[in-house]
Protein backbone atom coordinates (compact mmCIF):
# COMPACT_ATOMS: atom_id res chain seq x y z
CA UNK A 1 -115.08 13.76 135.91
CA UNK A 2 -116.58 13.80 132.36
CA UNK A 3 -117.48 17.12 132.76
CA UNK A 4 -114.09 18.35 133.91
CA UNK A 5 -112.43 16.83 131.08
CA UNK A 6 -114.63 18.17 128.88
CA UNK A 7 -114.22 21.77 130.15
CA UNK A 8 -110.37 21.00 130.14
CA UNK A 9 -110.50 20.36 126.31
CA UNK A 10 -112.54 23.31 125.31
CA UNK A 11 -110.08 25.89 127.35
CA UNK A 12 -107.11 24.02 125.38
CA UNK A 13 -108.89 24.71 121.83
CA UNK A 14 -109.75 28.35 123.31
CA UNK A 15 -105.64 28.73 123.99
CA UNK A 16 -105.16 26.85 120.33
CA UNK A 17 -107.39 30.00 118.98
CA UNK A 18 -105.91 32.69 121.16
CA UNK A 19 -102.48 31.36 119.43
CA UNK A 20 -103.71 31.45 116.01
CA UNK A 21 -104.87 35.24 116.58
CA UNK A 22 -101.68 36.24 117.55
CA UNK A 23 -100.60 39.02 115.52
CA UNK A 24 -96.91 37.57 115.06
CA UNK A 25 -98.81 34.35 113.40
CA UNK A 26 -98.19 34.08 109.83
CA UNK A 27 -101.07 32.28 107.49
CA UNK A 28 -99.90 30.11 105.26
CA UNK A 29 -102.08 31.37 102.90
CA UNK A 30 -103.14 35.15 102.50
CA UNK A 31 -106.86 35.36 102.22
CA UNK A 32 -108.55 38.25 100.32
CA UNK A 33 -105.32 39.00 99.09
CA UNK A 34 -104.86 36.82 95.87
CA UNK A 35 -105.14 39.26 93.51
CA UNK A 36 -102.28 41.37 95.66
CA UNK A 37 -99.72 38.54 95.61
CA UNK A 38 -100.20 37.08 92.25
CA UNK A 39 -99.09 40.61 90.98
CA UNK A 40 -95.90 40.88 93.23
CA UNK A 41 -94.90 37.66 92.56
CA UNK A 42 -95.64 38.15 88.92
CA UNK A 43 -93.39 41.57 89.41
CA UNK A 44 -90.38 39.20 90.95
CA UNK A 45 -90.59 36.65 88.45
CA UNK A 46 -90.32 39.03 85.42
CA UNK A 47 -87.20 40.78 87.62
CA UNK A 48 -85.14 37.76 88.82
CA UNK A 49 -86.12 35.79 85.05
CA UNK A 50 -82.65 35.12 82.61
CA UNK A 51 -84.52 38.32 80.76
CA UNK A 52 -85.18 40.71 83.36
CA UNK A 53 -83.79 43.28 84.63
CA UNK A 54 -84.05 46.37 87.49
CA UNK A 55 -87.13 47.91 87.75
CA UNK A 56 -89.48 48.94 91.05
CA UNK A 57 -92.88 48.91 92.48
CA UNK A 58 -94.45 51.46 94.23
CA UNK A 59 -97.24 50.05 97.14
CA UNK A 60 -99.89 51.99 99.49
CA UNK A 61 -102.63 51.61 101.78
CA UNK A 62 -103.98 52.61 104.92
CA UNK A 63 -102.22 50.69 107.82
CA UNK A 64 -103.55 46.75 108.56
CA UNK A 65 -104.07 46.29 104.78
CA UNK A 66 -101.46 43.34 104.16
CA UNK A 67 -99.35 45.80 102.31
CA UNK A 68 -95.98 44.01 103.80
CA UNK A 69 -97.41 40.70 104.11
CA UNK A 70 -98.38 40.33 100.87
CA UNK A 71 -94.73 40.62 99.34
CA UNK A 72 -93.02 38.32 102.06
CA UNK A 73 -95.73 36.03 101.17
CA UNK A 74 -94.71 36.05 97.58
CA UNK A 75 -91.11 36.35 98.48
CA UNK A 76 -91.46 33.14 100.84
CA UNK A 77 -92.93 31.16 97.85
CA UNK A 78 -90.65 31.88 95.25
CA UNK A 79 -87.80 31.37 97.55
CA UNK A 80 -88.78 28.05 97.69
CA UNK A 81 -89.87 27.06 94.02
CA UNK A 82 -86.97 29.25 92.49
CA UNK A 83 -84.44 27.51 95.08
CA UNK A 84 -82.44 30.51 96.15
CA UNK A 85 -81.77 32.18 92.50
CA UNK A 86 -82.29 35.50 93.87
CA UNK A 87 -81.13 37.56 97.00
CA UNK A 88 -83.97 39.52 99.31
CA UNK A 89 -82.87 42.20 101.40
CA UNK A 90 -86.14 44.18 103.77
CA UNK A 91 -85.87 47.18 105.70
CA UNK A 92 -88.09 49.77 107.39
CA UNK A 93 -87.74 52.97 107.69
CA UNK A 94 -89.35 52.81 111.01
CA UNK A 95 -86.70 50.81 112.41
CA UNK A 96 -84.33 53.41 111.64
CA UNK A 97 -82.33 55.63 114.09
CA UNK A 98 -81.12 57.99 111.48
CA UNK A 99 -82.05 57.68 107.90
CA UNK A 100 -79.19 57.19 105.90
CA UNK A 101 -78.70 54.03 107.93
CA UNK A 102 -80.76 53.11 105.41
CA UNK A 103 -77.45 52.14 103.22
CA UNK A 104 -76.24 50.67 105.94
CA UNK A 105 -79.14 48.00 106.90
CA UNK A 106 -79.23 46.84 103.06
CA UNK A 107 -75.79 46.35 102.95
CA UNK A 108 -75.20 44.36 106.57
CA UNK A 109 -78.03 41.93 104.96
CA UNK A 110 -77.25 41.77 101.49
CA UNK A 111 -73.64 40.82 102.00
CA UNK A 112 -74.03 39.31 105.60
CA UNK A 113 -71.26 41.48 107.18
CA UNK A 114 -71.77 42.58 111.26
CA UNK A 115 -71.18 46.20 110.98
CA UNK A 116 -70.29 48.76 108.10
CA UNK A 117 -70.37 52.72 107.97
CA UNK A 118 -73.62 54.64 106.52
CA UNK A 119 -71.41 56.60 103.58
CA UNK A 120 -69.19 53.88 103.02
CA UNK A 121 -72.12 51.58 102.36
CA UNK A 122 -73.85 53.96 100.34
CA UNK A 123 -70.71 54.81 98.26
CA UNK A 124 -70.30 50.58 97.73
CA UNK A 125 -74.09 50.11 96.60
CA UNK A 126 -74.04 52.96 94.23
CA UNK A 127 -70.96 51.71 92.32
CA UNK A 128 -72.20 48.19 92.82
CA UNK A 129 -75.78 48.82 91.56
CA UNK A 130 -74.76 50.95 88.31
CA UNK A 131 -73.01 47.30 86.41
CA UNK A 132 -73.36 44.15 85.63
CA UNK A 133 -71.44 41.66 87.98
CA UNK A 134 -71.93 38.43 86.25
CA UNK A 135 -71.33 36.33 89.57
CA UNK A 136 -74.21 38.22 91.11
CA UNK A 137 -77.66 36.79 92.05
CA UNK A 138 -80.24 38.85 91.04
CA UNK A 139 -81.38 41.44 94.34
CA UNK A 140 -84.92 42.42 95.59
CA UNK A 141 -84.73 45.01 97.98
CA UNK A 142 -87.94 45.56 100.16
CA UNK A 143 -88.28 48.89 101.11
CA UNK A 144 -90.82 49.80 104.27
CA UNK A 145 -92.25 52.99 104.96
CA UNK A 146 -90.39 54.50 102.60
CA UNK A 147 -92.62 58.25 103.81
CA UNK A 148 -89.66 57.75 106.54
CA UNK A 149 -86.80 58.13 104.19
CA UNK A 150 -87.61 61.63 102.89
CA UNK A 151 -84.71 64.43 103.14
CA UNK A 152 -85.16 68.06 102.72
CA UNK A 153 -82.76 66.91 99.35
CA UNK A 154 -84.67 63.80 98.71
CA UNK A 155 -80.98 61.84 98.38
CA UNK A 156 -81.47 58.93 100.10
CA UNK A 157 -84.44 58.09 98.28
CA UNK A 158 -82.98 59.17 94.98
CA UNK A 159 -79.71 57.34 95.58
CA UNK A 160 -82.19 54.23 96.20
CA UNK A 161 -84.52 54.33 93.05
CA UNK A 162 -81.00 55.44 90.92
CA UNK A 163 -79.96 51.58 91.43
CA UNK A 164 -82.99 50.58 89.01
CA UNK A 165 -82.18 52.84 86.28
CA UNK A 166 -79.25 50.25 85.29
CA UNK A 167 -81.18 47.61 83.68
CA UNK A 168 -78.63 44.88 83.30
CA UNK A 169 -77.64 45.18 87.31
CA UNK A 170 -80.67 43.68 88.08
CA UNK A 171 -81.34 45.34 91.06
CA UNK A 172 -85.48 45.67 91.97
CA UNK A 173 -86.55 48.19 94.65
CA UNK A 174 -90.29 47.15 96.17
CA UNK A 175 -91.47 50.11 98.20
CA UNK A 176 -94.33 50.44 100.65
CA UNK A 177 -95.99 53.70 102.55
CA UNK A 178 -99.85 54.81 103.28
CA UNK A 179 -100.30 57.35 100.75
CA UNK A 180 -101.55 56.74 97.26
CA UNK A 181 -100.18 59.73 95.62
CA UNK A 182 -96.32 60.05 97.70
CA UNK A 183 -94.57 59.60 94.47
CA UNK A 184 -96.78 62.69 93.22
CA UNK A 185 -96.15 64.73 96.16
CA UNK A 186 -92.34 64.44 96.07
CA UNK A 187 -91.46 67.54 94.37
CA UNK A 188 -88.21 66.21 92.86
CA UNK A 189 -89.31 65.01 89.13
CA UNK A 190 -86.28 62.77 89.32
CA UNK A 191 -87.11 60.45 91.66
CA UNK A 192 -90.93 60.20 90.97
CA UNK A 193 -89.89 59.07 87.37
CA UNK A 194 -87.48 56.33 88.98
CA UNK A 195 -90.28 55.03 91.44
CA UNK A 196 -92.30 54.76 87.96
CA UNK A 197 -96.10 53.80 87.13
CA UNK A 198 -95.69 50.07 88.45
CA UNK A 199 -97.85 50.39 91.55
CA UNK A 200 -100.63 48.69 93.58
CA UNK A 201 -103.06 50.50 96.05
CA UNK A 202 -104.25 48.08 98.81
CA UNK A 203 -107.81 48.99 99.72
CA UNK A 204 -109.11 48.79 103.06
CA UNK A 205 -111.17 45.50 104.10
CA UNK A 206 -114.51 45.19 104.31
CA UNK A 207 -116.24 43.53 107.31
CA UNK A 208 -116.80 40.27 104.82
CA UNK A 209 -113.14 40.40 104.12
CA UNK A 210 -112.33 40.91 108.10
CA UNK A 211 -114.77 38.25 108.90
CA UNK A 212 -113.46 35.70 106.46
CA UNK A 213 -109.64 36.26 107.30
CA UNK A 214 -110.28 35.71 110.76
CA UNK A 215 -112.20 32.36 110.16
CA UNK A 216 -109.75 31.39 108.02
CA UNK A 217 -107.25 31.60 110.89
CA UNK A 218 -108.94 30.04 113.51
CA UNK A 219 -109.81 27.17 110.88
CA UNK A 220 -113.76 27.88 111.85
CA UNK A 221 -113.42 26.60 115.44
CA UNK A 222 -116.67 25.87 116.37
CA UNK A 223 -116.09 27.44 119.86
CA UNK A 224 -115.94 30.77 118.47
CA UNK A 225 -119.33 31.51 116.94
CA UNK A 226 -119.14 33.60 113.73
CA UNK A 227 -121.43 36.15 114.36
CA UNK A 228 -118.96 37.15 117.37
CA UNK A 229 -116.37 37.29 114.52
CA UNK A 230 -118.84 39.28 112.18
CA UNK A 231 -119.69 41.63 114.95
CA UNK A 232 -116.06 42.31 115.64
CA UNK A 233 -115.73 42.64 111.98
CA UNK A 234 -118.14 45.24 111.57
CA UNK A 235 -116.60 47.34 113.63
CA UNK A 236 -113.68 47.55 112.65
CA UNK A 237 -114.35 47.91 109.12
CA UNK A 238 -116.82 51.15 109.83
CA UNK A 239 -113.26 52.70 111.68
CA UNK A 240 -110.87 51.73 108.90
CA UNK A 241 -110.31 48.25 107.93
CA UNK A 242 -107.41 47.68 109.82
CA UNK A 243 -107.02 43.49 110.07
CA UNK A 244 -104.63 44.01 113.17
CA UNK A 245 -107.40 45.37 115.05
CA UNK A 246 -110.15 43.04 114.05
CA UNK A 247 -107.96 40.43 115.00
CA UNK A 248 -107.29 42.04 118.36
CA UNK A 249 -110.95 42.38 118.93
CA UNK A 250 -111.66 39.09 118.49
CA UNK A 251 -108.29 37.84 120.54
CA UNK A 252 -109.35 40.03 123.38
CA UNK A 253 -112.47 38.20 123.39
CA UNK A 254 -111.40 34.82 122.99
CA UNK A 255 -108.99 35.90 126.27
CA UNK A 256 -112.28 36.69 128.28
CA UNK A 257 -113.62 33.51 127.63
CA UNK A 258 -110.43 31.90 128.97
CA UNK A 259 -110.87 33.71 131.70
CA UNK A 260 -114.06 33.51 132.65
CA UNK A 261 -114.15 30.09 132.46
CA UNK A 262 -116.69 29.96 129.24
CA UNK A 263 -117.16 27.38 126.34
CA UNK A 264 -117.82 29.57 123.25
CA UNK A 265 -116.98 33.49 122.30
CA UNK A 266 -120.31 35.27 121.79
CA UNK A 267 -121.34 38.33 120.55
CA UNK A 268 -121.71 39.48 124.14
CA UNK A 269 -117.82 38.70 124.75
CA UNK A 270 -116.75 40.29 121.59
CA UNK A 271 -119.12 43.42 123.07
CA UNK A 272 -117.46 43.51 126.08
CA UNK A 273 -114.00 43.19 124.45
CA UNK A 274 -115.10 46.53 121.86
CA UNK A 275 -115.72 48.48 125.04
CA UNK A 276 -112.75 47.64 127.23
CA UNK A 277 -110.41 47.91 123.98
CA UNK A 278 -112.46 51.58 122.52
CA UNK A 279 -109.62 53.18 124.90
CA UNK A 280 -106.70 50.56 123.63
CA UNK A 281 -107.17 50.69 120.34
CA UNK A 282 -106.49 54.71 120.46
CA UNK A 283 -103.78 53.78 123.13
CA UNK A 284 -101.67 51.58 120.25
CA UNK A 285 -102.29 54.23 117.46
CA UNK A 286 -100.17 56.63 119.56
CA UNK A 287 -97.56 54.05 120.45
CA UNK A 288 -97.41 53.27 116.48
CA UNK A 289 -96.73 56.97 115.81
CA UNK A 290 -92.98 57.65 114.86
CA UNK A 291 -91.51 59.98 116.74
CA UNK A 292 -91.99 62.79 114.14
CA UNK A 293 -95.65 62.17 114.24
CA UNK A 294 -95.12 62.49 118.51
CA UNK A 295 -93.69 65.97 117.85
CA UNK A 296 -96.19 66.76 115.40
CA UNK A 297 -99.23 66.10 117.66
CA UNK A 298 -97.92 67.45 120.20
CA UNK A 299 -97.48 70.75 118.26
CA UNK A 300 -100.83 70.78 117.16
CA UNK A 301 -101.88 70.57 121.21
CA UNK A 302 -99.32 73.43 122.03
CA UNK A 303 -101.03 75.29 119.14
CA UNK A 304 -104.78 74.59 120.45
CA UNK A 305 -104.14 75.72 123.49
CA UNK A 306 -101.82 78.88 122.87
CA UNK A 307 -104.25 79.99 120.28
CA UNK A 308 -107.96 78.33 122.43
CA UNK A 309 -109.18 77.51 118.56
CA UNK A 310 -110.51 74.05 117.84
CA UNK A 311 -109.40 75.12 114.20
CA UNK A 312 -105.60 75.39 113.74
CA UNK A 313 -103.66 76.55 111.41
CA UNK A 314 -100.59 74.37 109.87
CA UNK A 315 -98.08 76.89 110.37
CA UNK A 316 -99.36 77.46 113.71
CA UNK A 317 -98.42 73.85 114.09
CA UNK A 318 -95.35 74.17 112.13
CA UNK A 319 -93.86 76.76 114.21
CA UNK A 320 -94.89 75.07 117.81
CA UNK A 321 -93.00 71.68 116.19
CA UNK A 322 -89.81 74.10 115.73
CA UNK A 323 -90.39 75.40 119.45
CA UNK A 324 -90.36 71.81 120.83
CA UNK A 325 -87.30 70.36 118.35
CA UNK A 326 -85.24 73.86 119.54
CA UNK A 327 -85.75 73.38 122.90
CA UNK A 328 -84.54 70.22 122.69
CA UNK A 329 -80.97 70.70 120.78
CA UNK A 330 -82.62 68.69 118.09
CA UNK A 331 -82.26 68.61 114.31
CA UNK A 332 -85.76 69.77 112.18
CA UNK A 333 -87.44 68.65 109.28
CA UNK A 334 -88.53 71.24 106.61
CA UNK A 335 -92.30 71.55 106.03
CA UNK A 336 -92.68 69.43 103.44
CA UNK A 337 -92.05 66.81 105.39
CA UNK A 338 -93.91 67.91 108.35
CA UNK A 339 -96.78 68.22 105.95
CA UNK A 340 -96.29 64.96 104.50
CA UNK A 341 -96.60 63.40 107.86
CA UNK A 342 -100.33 65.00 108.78
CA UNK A 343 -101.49 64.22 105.66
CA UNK A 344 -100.92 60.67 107.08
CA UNK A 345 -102.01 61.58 110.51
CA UNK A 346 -105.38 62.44 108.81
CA UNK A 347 -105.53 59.31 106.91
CA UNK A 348 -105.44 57.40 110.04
CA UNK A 349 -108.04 60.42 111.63
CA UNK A 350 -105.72 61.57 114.50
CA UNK A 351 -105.88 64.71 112.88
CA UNK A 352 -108.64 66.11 110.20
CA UNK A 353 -108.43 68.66 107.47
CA UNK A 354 -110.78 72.11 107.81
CA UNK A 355 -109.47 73.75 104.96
CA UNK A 356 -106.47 72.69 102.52
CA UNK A 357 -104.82 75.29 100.94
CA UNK A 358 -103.47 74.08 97.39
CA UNK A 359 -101.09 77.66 97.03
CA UNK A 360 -99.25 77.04 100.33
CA UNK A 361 -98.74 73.66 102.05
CA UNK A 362 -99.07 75.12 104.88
CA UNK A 363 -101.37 77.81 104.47
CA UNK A 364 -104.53 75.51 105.32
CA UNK A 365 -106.21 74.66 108.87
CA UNK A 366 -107.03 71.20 110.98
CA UNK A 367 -108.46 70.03 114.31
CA UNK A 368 -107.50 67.16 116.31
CA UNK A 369 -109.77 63.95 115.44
CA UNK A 370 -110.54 62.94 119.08
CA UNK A 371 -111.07 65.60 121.85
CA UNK A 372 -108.15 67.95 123.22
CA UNK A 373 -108.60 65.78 126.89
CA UNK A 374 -108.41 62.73 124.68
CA UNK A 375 -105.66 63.07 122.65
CA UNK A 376 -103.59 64.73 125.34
CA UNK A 377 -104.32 61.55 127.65
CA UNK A 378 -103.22 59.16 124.51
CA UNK A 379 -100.20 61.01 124.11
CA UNK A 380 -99.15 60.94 127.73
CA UNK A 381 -99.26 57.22 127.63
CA UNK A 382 -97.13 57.02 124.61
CA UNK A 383 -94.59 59.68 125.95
CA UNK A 384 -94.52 57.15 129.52
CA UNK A 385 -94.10 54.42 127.01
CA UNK A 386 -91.28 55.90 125.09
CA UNK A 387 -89.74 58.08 127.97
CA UNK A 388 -90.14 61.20 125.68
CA UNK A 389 -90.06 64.54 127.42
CA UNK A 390 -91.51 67.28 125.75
């Protein structure tokens, strides 16, 4: 009887850990990311103060970094010490069907209406955001992967970073993507100015960082032994320092022991979790791709096997990405933004540069980061997923 009720209690502080690892489980505090959030909040304060006034923040970093967490957990704490002086408006440009919904999401949520037309929004936040309106609160606009939001024109994101060139409208843009230098790479001098020199680069964890977030969350429950957490940690940190997956490692593990019927996560459960999730961790990269990024890999297969290179050439790509969007009755993207979008395919190693080009963005060569069997097998499960049809 003892001995059941003891084996009853550990399983319910197992399912008390799996909880805590749960990747929609906010912290209430963001370890290894002090520095991060004592910077954004420091940006907010100076924006929403009696003497501020519009301004933005450009902020990258690989995926898993804490990029987006990092300003809702400085947004969540000034909410509460500066009682509501100030309005906060996020969207993603993931979330997105078409981009200039863009205008559309910001106003819905800034001005809590149920439905309003892309250009008529857009029209109503550029004529709102270029004056003072002494009844208004003070705005912070969140902006998520803003790489999402970039037009042949660059419009959208030029209308968007135009609302902080009016100082007194007080009207912030934050703005988050992967790549350190997208401000640089835009070609439009116009917007790059507006986006400014007020950035932060989130670097990649460690495994000590991994290992001591992940302790942090399960509070150091004894019934998941660190070194199962460090071993976890390790790995994940020698892929790229991706939290979500460390955390998933270590989840995946602590789900084994539940099911097995165990009392403490080893090393040899967090082993067994690495190999049955080498496949799934590849399996949710695909499914996190946008459905650019689909097309673009999918090109890049066509390409390899039209041309039977392991080395391909960008506009090789380029044109099999047209091929697919034609034969579809779908609208394209010029190659800057097709380029844009494997330079972050290659940050994330789906793809890897042979030989850039610096005269023509599209003049250098890749190969696919896993195999040809590999990647065609990841993307099958993602178009299944998605019901895409290429």
């Amino acid at each position: 009887m003892v001995t059941n009720k003891i084996r009853k209690v550990r399983s319910s502080v197992l399912v008390k850990v799996l909880d805590k690892l749960h990747t929609s489980e906010t912290p209430a505090k963001l370890v290894c990311r002090e520095k991060e959030v004592a910077l954004i909040k420091k940006f907010i304060k100076i924006a929403i103060s009696q003497t501020g006034g519009s301004s933005s923040m450009y902020i990258s970093g690989v995926p898993g970094t804490g990029k987006t967490a990092s300003v809702l957990q400085a947004i969540k704490t000034l909410g509460v010490c500066k009682k509501k002086t100030f309005d906060f408006c996020h969207v993603n440009g993931m979330e997105l069907a078409k981009q200039i919904n863009v205008f559309s999401e910001i106003y819905k949520k800034l001005f809590n209406v149920d439905k309003v037309a892309p250009t008529k929004a857009r029209a109503a936040l550029n004529e709102m955001f270029q004056r003072k309106i002494a009844s208004r609160k003070p705005i912070v606009i969140l902006v998520d992967e803003l790489d999402l939001l970039i037009t042949k024109k660059f419009d959208i994101l030029y209308d968007i970073f135009n609302w902080t060139t009016c100082f007194k409208a007080r009207v912030s843009v934050i703005s988050i993507a992967n790549a350190l230098d997208l401000p640089e790479r835009i070609v439009s001098r116009r917007i790059s100015s507006r986006i400014g020199t007020n950035r932060i680069c989130f670097q990649p964890y460690n495994h000590l960082q991994l290992s001591k977030i992940i302790k942090y969350r399960i509070e150091n429950a004894e019934c998941v032994k660190g070194k199962a957490v460090d071993l976890a940690s390790r790995k994940v940190a020698t892929l790229n320092g991706d939290l979500r997956k460390a955390i998933g490692m270590v989840r995946k593990a602590v789900e084994l022991a539940i099911e097995k019927k165990m009392k403490v996560v080893d090393t040899n459960l967090v082993s067994e979790a690495i190999n049955d999730s080498n496949s799934n961790i590849y399996e949710s990269y695909f499914k996190d791709l946008s459905y650019l990024d689909h097309l673009i890999m999918e090109g890049t297969v066509q390409a390899q096997l039209s041309k039977g290179l392991e080395e391909i050439a960008l506009i090789d790509i380029y044109n099999q990405y047209l091929m697919i969007i034609r034969r579809n009755d779908e609208p394209s993207v010029g190659p800057d933004t097709v380029f844009r979008r494997i330079c972050e395919l290659c940050n994330s190693q789906l793809l890897c540069f042979v030989d850039k080009n610096d005269s023509s963005i599209l003049g250098g060569k890749l190969r696919l980061g896993l195999s040809l069997t590999q990647t065609r097998f990841y993307l099958k499960i993602a178009y299944d997923f998605y019901g895409y049809n290429f």
